[in-house]
N, C-alpha and C. Protein backbone atom coordinates (compact mmCIF):
# COMPACT_ATOMS: atom_id res chain seq x y z
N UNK A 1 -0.15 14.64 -9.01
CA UNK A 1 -0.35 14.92 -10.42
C UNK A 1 0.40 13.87 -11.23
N UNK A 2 -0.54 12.95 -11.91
CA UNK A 2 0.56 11.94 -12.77
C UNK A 2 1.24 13.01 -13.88
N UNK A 3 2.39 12.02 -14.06
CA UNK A 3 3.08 12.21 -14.96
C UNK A 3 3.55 11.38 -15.93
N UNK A 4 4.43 11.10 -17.31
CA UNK A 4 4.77 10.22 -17.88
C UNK A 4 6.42 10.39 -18.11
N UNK A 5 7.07 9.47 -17.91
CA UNK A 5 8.64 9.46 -17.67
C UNK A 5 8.73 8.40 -19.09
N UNK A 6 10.28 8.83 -19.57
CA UNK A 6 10.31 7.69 -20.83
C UNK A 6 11.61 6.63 -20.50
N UNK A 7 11.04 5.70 -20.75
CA UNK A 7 12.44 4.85 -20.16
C UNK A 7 12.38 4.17 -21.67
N UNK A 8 14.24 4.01 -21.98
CA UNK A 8 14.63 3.16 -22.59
C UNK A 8 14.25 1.83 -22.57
N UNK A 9 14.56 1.32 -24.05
CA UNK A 9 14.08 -0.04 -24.27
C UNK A 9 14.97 -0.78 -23.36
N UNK A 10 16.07 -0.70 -22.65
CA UNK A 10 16.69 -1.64 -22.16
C UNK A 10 15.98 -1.55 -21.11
N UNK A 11 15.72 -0.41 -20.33
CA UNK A 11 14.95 -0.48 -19.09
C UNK A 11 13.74 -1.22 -19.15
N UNK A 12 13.07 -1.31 -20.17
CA UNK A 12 11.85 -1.67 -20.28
C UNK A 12 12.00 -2.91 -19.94
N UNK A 13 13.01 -3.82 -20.80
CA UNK A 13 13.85 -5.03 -21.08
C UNK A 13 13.78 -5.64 -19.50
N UNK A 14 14.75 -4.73 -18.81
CA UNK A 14 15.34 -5.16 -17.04
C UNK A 14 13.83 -4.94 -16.73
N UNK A 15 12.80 -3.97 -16.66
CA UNK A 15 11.69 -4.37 -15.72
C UNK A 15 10.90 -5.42 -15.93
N UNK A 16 10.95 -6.12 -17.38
CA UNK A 16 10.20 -7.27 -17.82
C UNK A 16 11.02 -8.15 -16.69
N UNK A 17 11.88 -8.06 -17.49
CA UNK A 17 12.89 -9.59 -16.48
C UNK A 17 12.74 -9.46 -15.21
N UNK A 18 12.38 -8.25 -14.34
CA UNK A 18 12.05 -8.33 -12.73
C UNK A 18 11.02 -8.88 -12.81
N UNK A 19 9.79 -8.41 -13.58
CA UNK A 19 8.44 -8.37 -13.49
C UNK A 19 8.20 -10.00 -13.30
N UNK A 20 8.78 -10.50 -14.16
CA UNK A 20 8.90 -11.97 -14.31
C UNK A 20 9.50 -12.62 -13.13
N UNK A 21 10.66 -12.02 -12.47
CA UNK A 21 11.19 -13.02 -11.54
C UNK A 21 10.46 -13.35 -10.01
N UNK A 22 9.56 -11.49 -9.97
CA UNK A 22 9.10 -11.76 -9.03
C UNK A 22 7.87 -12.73 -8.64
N UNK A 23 6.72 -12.33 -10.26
CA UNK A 23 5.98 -13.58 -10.33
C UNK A 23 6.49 -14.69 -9.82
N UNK A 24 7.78 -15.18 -10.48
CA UNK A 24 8.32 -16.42 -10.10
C UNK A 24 8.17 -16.80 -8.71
N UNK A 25 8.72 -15.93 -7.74
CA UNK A 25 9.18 -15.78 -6.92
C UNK A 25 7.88 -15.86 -5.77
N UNK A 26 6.91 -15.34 -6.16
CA UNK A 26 5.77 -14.98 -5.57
C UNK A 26 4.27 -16.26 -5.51
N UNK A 27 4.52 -17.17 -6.74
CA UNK A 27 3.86 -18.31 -7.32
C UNK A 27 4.65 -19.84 -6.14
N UNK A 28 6.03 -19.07 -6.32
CA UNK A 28 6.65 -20.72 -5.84
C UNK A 28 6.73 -20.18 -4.01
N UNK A 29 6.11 -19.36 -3.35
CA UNK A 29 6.31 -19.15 -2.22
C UNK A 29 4.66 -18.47 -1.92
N UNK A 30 3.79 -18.73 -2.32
CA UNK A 30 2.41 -18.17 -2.25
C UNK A 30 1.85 -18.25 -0.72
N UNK A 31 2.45 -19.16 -0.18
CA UNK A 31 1.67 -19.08 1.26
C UNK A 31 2.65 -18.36 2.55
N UNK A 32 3.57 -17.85 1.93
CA UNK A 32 4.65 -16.99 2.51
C UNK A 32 4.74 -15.59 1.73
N UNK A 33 4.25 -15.14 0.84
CA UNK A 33 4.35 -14.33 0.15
C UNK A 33 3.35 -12.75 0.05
N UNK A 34 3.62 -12.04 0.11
CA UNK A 34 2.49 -10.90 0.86
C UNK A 34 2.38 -9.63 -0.17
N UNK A 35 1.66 -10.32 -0.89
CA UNK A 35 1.61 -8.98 -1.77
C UNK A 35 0.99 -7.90 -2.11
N UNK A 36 1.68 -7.03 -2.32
CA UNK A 36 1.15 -5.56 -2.19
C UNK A 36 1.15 -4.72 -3.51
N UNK A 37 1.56 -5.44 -4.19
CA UNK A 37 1.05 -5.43 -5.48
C UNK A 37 2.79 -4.31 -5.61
N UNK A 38 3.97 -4.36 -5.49
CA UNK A 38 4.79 -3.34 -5.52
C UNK A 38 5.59 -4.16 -6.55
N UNK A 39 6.75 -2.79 -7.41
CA UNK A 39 7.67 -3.39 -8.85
C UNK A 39 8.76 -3.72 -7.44
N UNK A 40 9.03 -2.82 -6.46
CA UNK A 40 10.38 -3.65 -5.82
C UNK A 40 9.75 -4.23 -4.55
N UNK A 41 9.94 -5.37 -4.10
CA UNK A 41 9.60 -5.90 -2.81
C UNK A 41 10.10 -6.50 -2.41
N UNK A 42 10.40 -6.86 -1.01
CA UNK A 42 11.64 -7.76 -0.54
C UNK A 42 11.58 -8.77 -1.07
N UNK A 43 12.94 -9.77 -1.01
CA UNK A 43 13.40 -10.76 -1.35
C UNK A 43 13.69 -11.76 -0.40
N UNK A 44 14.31 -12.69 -0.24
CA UNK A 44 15.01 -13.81 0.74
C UNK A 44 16.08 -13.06 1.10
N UNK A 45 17.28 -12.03 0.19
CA UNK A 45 18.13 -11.96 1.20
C UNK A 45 17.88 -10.55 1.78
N UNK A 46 16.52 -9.80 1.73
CA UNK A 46 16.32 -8.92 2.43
C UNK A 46 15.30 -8.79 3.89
N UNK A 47 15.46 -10.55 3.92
CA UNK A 47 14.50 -10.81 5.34
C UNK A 47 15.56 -10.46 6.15
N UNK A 48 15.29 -9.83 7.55
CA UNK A 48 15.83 -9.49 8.49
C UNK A 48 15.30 -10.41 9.86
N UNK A 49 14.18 -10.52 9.98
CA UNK A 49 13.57 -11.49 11.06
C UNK A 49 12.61 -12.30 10.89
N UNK A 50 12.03 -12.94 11.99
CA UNK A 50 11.06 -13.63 11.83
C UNK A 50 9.49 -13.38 11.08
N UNK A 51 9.85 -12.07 11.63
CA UNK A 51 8.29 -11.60 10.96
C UNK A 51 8.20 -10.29 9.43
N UNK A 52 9.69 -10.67 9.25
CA UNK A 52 9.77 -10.15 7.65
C UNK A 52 9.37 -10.76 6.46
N UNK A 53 8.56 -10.58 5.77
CA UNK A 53 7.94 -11.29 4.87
C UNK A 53 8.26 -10.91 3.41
N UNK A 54 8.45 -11.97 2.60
CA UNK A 54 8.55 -11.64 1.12
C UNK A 54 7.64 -10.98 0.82
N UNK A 55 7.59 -10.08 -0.42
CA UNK A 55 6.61 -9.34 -0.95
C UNK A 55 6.51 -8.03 0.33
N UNK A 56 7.01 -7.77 1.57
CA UNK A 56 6.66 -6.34 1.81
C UNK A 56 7.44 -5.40 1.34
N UNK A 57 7.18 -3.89 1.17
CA UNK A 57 8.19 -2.94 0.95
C UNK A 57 9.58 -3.01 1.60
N UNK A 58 10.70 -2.29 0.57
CA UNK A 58 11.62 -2.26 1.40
C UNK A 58 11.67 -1.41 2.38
N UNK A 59 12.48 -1.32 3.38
CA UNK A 59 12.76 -0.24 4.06
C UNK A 59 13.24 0.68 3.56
N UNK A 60 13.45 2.04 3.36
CA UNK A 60 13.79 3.16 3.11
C UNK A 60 15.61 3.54 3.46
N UNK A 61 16.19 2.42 4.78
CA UNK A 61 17.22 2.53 5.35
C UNK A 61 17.95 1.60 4.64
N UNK A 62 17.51 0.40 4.23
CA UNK A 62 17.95 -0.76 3.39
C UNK A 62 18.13 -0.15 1.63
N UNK A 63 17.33 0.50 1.22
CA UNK A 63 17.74 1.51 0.09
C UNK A 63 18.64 2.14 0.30
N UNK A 64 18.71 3.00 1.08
CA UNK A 64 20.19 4.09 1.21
C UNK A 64 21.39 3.56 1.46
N UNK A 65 21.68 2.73 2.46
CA UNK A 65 22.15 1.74 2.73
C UNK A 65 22.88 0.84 2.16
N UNK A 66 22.31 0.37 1.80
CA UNK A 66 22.46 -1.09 1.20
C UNK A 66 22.35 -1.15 -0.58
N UNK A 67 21.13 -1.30 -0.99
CA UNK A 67 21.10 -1.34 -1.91
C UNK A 67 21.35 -0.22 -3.19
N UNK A 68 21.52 0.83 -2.65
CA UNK A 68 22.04 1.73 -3.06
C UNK A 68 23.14 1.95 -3.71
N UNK A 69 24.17 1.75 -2.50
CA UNK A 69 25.49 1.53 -2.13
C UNK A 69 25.51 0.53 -3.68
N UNK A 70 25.45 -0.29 -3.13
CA UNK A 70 25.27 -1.70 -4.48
C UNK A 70 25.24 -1.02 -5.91
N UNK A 71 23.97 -0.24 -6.35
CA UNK A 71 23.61 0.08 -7.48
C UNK A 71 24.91 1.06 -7.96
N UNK A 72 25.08 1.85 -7.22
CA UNK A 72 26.82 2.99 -7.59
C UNK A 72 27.58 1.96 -7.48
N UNK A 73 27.76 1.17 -7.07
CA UNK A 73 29.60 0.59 -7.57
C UNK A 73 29.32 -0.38 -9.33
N UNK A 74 28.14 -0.79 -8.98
CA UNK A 74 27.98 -1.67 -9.64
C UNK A 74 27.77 -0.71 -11.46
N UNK A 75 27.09 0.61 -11.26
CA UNK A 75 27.29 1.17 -12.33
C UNK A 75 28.28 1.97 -12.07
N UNK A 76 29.11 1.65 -11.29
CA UNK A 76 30.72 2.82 -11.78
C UNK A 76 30.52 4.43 -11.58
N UNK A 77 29.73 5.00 -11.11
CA UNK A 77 29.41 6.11 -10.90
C UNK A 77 29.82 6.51 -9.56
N UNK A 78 29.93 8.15 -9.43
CA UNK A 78 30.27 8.96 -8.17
C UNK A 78 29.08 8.87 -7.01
N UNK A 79 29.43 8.42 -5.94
CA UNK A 79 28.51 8.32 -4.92
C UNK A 79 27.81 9.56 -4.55
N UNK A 80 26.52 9.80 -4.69
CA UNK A 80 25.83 11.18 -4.07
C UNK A 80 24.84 10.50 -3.59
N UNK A 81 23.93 11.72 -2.65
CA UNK A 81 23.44 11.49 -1.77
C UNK A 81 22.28 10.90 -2.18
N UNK A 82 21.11 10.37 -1.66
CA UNK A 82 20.06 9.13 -2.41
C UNK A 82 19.04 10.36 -3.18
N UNK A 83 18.47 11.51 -2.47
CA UNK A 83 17.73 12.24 -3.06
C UNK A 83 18.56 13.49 -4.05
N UNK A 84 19.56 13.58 -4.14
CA UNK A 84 20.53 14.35 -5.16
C UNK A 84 20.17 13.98 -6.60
């Protein structure tokens, strides 16, 4: 069932500036680049092997994990669990 969520103008702001980097990102690496049309998709420092490719989803373990981890320190907030 869609729904509509309201995000602040700053958010709006940060998804332009992704929206943009990944283009970037996706134009200057086109014959390496695999897209799936997603707002988050791996990066260079989220290749793990040979056959990890820019533009696929992240892993689900690399979210909890990793980038997660990242997003709480980085906004100063109490660590809870990823679906909390």
């Amino acid at each position: 069932m869609p729904r509509t969520v309201d995000l602040s103008a700053e958010t709006i702001a940060l998804l332009k500036d992704h929206k943009r980097h990944q283009a970037e990102l996706r134009m200057a690496n086109r014959t390496i680049y695999k897209d799936h049309g997603l707002v988050f998709a791996k990066e260079w420092n989220q290749r793990y092997g040979l056959k990890d490719f820019l533009g696929l989803p992240l892993q689900s373990n690399n979210i909890g994990e990793r980038e997660f981890a990242r997003i709480i320190k980085a906004a100063n907030v109490k660590r809870i669990a990823i679906h909390a």
